[in-house]
N, C-alpha and C. Protein backbone atom coordinates (compact mmCIF):
# COMPACT_ATOMS: atom_id res chain seq x y z
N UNK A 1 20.45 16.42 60.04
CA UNK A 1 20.79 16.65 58.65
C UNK A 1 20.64 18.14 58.37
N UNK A 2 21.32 18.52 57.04
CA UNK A 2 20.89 20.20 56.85
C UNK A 2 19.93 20.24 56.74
N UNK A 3 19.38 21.67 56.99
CA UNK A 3 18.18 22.18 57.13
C UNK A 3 16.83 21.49 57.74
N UNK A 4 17.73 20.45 58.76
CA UNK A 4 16.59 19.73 59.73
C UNK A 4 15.20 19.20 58.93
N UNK A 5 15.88 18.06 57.80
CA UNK A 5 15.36 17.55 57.00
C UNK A 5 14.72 15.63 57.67
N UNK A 6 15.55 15.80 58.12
CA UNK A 6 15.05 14.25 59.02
C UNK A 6 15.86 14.18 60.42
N UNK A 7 15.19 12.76 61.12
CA UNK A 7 15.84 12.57 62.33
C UNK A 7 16.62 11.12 61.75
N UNK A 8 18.35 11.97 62.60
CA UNK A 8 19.00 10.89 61.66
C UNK A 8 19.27 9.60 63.03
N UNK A 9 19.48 9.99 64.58
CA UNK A 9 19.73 9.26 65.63
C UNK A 9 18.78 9.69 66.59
N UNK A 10 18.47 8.94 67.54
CA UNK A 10 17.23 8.78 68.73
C UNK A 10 17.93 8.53 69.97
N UNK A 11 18.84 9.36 71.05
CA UNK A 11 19.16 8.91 72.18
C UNK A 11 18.12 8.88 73.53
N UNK A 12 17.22 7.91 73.63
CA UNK A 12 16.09 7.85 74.39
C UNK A 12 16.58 7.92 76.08
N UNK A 13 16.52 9.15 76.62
CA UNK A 13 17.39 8.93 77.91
C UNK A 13 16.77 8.20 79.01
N UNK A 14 17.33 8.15 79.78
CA UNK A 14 17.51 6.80 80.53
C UNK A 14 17.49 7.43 82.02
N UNK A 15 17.23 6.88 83.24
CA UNK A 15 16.99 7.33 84.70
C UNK A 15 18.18 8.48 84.95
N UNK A 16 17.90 9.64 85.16
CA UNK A 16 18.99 10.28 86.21
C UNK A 16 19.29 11.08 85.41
N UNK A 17 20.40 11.89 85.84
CA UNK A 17 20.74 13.17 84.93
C UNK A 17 22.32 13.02 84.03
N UNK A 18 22.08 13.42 82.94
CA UNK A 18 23.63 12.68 82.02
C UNK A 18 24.27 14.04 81.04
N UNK A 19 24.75 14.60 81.06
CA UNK A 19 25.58 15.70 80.37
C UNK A 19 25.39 15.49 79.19
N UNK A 20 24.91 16.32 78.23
CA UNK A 20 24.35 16.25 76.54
C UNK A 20 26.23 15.48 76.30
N UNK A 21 27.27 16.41 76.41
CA UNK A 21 28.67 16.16 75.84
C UNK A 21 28.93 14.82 76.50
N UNK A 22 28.74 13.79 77.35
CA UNK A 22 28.85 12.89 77.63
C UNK A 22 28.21 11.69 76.80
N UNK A 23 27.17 12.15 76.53
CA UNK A 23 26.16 10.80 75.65
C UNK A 23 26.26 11.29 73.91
N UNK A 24 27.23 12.48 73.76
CA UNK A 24 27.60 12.69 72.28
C UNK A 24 29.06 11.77 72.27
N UNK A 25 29.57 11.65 73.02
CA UNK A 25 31.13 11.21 73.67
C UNK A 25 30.85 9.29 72.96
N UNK A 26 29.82 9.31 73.86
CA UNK A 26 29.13 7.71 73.61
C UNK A 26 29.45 7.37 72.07
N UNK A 27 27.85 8.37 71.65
CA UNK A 27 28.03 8.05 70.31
C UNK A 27 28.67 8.60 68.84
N UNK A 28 30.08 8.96 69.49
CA UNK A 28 30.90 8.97 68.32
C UNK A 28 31.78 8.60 67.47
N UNK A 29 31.33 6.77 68.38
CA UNK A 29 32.23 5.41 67.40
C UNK A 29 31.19 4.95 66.35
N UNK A 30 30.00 6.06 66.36
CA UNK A 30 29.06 5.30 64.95
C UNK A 30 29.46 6.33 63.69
N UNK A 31 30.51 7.29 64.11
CA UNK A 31 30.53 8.46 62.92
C UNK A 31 32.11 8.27 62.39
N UNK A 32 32.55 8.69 61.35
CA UNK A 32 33.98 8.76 60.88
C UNK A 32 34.54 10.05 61.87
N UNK A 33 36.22 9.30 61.56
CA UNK A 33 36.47 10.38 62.71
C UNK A 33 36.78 12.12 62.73
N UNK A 34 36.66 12.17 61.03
CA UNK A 34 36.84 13.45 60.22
C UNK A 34 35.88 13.85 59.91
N UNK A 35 34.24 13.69 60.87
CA UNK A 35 33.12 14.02 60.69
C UNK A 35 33.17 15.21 61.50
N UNK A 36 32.62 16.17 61.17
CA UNK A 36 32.02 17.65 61.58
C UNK A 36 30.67 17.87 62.22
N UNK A 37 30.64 18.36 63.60
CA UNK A 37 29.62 18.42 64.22
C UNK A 37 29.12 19.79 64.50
N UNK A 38 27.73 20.16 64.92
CA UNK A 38 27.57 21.69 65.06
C UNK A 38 26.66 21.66 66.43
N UNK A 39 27.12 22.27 67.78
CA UNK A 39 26.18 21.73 69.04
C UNK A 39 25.96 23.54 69.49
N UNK A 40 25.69 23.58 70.65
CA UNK A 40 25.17 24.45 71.56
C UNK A 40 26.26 24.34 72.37
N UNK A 41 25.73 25.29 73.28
CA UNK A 41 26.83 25.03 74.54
C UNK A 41 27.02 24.45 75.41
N UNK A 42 26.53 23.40 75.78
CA UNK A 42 26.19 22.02 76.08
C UNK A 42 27.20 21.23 75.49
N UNK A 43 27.82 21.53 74.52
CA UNK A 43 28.40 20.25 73.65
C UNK A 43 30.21 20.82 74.07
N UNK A 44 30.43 21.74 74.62
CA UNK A 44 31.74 22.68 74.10
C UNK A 44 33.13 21.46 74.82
N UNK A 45 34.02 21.14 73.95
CA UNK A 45 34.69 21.00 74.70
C UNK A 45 34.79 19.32 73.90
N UNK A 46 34.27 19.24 73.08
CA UNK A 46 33.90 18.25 72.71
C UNK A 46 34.97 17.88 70.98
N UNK A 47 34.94 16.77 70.40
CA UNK A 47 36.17 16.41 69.43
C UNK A 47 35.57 17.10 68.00
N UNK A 48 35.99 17.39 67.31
CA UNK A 48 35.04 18.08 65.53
C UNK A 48 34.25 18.59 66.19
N UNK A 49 33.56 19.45 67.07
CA UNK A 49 32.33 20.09 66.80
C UNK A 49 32.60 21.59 67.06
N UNK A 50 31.75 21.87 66.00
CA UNK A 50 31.72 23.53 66.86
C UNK A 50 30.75 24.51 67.74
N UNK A 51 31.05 24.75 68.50
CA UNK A 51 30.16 25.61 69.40
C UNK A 51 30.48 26.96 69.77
N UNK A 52 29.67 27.60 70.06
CA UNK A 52 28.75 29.49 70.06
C UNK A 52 30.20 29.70 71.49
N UNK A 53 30.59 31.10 71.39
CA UNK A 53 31.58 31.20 72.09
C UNK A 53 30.87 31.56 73.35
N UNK A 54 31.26 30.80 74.23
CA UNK A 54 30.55 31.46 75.54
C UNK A 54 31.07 33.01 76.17
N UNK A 55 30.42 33.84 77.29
CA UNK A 55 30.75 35.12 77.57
C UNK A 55 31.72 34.64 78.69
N UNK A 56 32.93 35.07 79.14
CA UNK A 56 33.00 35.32 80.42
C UNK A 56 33.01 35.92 81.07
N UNK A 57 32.30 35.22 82.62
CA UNK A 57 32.24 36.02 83.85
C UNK A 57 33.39 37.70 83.52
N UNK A 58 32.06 38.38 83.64
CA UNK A 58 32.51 39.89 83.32
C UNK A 58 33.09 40.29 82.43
N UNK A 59 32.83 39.92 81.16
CA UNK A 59 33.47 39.74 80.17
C UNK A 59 32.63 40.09 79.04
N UNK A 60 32.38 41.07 78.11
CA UNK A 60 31.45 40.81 77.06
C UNK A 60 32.28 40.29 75.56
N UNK A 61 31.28 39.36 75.38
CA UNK A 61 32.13 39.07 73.57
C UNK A 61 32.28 40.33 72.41
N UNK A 62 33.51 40.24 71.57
CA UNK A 62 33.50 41.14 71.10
C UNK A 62 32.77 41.08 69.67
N UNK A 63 32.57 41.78 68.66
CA UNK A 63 31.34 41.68 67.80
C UNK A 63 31.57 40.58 66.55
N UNK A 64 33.26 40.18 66.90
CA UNK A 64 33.40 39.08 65.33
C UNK A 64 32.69 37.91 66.04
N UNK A 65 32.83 37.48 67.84
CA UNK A 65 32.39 36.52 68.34
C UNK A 65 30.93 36.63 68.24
N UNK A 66 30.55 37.32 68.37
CA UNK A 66 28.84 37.30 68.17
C UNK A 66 28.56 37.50 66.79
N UNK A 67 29.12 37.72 65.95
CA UNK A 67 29.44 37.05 64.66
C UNK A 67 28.58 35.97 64.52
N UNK A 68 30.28 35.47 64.43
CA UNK A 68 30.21 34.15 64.61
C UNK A 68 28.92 33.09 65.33
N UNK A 69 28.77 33.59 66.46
CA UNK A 69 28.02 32.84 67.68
C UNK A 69 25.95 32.82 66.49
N UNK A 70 26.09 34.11 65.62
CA UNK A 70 24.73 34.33 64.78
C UNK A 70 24.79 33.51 63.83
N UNK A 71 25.90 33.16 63.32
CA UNK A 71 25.94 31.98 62.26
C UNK A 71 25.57 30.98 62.41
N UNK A 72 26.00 30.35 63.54
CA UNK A 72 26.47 29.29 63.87
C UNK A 72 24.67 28.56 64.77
N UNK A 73 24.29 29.90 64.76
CA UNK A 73 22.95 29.61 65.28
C UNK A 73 21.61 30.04 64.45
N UNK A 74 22.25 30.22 63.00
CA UNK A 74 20.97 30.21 62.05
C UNK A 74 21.49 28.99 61.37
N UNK A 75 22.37 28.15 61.55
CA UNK A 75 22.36 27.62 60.79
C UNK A 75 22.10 25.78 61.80
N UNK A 76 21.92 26.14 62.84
CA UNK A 76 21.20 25.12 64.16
C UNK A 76 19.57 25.35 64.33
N UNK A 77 19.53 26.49 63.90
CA UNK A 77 17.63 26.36 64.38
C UNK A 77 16.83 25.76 63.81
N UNK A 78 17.63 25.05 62.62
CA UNK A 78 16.50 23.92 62.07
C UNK A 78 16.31 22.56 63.17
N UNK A 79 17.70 22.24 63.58
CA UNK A 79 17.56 21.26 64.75
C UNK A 79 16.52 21.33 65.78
N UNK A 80 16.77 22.54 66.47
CA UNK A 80 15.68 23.17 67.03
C UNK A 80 14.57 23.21 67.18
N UNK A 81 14.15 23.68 65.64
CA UNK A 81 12.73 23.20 65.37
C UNK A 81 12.49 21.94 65.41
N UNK A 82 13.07 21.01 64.90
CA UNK A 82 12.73 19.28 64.77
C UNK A 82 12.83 19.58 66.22
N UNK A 83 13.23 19.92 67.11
CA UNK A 83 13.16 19.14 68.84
C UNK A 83 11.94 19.75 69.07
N UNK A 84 11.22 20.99 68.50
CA UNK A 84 10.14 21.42 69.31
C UNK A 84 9.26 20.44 68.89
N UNK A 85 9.07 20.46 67.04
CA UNK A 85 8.07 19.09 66.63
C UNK A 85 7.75 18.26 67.57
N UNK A 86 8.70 17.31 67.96
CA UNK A 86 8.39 16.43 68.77
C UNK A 86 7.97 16.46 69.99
N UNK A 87 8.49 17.60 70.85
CA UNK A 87 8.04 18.15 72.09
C UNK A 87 6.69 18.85 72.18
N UNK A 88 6.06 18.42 70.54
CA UNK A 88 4.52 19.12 70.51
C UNK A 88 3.97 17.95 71.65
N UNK A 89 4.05 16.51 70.90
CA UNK A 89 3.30 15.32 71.93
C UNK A 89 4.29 15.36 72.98
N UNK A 90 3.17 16.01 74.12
CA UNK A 90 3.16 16.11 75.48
C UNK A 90 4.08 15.10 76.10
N UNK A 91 3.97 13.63 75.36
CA UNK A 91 4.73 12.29 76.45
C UNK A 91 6.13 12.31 76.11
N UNK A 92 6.73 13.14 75.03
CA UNK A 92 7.65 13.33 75.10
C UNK A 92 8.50 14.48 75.71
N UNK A 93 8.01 15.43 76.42
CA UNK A 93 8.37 16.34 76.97
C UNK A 93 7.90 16.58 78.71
N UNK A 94 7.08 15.61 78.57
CA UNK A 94 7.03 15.62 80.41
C UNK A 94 7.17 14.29 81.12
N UNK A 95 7.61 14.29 82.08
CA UNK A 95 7.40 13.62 82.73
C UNK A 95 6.46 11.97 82.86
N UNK A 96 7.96 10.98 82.18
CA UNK A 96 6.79 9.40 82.10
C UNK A 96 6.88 8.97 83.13
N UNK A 97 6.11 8.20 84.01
CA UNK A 97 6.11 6.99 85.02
C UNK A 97 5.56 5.98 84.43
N UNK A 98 5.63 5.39 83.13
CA UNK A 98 5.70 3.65 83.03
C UNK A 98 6.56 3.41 83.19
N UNK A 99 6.91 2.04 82.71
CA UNK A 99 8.42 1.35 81.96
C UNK A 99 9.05 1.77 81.24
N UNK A 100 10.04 1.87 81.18
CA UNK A 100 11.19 2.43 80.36
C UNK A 100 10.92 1.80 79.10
N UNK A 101 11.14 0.44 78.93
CA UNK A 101 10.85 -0.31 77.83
C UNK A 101 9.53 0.51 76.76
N UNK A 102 8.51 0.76 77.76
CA UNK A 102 7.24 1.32 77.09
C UNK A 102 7.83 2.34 76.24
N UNK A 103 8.58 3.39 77.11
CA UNK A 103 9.20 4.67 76.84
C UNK A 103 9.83 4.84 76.03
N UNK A 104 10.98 4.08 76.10
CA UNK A 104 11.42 3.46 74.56
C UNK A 104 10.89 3.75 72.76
N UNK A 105 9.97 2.56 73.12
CA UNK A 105 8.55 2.19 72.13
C UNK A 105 8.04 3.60 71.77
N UNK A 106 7.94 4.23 72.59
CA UNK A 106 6.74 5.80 72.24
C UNK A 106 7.64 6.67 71.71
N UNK A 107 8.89 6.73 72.43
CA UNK A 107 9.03 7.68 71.64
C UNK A 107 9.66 7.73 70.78
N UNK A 108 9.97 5.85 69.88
CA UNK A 108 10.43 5.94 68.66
C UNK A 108 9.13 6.05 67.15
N UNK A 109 8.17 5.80 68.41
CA UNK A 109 6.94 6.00 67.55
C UNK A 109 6.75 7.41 67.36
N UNK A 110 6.76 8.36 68.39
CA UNK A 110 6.81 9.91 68.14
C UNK A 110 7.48 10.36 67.26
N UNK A 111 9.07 9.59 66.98
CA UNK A 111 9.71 10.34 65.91
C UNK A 111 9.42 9.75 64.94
N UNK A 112 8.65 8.45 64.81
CA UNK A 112 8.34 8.14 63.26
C UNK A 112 7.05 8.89 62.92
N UNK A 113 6.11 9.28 63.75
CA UNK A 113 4.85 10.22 63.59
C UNK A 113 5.56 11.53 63.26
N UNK A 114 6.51 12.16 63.76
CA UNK A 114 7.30 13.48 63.45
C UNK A 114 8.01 13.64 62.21
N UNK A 115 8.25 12.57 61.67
CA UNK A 115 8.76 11.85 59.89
C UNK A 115 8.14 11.95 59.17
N UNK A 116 6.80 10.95 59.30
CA UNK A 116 5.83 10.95 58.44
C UNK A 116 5.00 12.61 58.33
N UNK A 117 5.29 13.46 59.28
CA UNK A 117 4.28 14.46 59.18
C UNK A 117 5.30 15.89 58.66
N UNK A 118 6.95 15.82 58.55
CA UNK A 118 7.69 16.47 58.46
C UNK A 118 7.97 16.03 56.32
N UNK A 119 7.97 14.86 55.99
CA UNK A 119 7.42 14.29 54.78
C UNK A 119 8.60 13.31 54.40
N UNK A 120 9.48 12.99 55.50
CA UNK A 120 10.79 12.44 55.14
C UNK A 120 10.58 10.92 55.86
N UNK A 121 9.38 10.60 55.86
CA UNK A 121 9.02 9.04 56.03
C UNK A 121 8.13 8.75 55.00
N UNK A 122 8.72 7.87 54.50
CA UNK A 122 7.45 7.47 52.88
C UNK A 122 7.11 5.89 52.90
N UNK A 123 5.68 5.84 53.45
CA UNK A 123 4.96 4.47 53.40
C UNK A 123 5.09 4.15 52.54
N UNK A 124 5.42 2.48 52.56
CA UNK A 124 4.79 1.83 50.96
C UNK A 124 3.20 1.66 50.56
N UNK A 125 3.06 1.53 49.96
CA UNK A 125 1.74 1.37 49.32
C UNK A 125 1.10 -0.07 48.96
């Protein structure tokens, strides 16, 4: 959300190695199709979104692209921050050997602990 106000989706990854633009690919039959996305460079190449212009090999960008590329990345570092939040608890940033299932479980509990402490989870009473 703007200004990395909540966590709006949880893709809990799964054994092996999977391309960020592949598992955005997945889930973009849960969004309208005139929805607007904002990724890294990881994402490029991808349907509505926009991403930071990459350099090429021997190539420097010229200054409207790095422009651009400063915008486009003050206006992502709130995301950012929400990923470090969560990457404070350790089990989400290293290395699990339980069950996946467990894994699951924790770290939808991490992002509801990262909610409640960010102020955009409100217990009832």
């Amino acid at each position: 959300m703007p200004k990395g106000k909540d966590i709006i989706d949880v893709k809990v990854r799964f054994p092996g190695s999977t391309a960020d633009i592949k598992l955005f690919r997945e889930q973009l039959t849960k969004f309208d199709e005139q929805q607007e996305f904002e990724g890294d460079k990881a994402y490029q190449g991808g349907k509505n979104i926009t991403t930071p212009d990459k350099r090429k090999r021997k190539q420097n960008l010229n200054e409207q692209q790095k422009e651009e590329n400063k915008t486009l990345s003050s206006k992502r570092i709130f995301v950012e921050h929400l990923i470090r939040v969560v990457k404070i608890f350790q089990i989400a940033s290293q290395r699990f050997r339980l069950s996946s299932d467990v894994y699951n479980e924790i770290i939808l509990l991490v992002c509801g602990l990262v909610r409640l402490r960010i102020g955009t989870l409100v217990l009832p009473r």
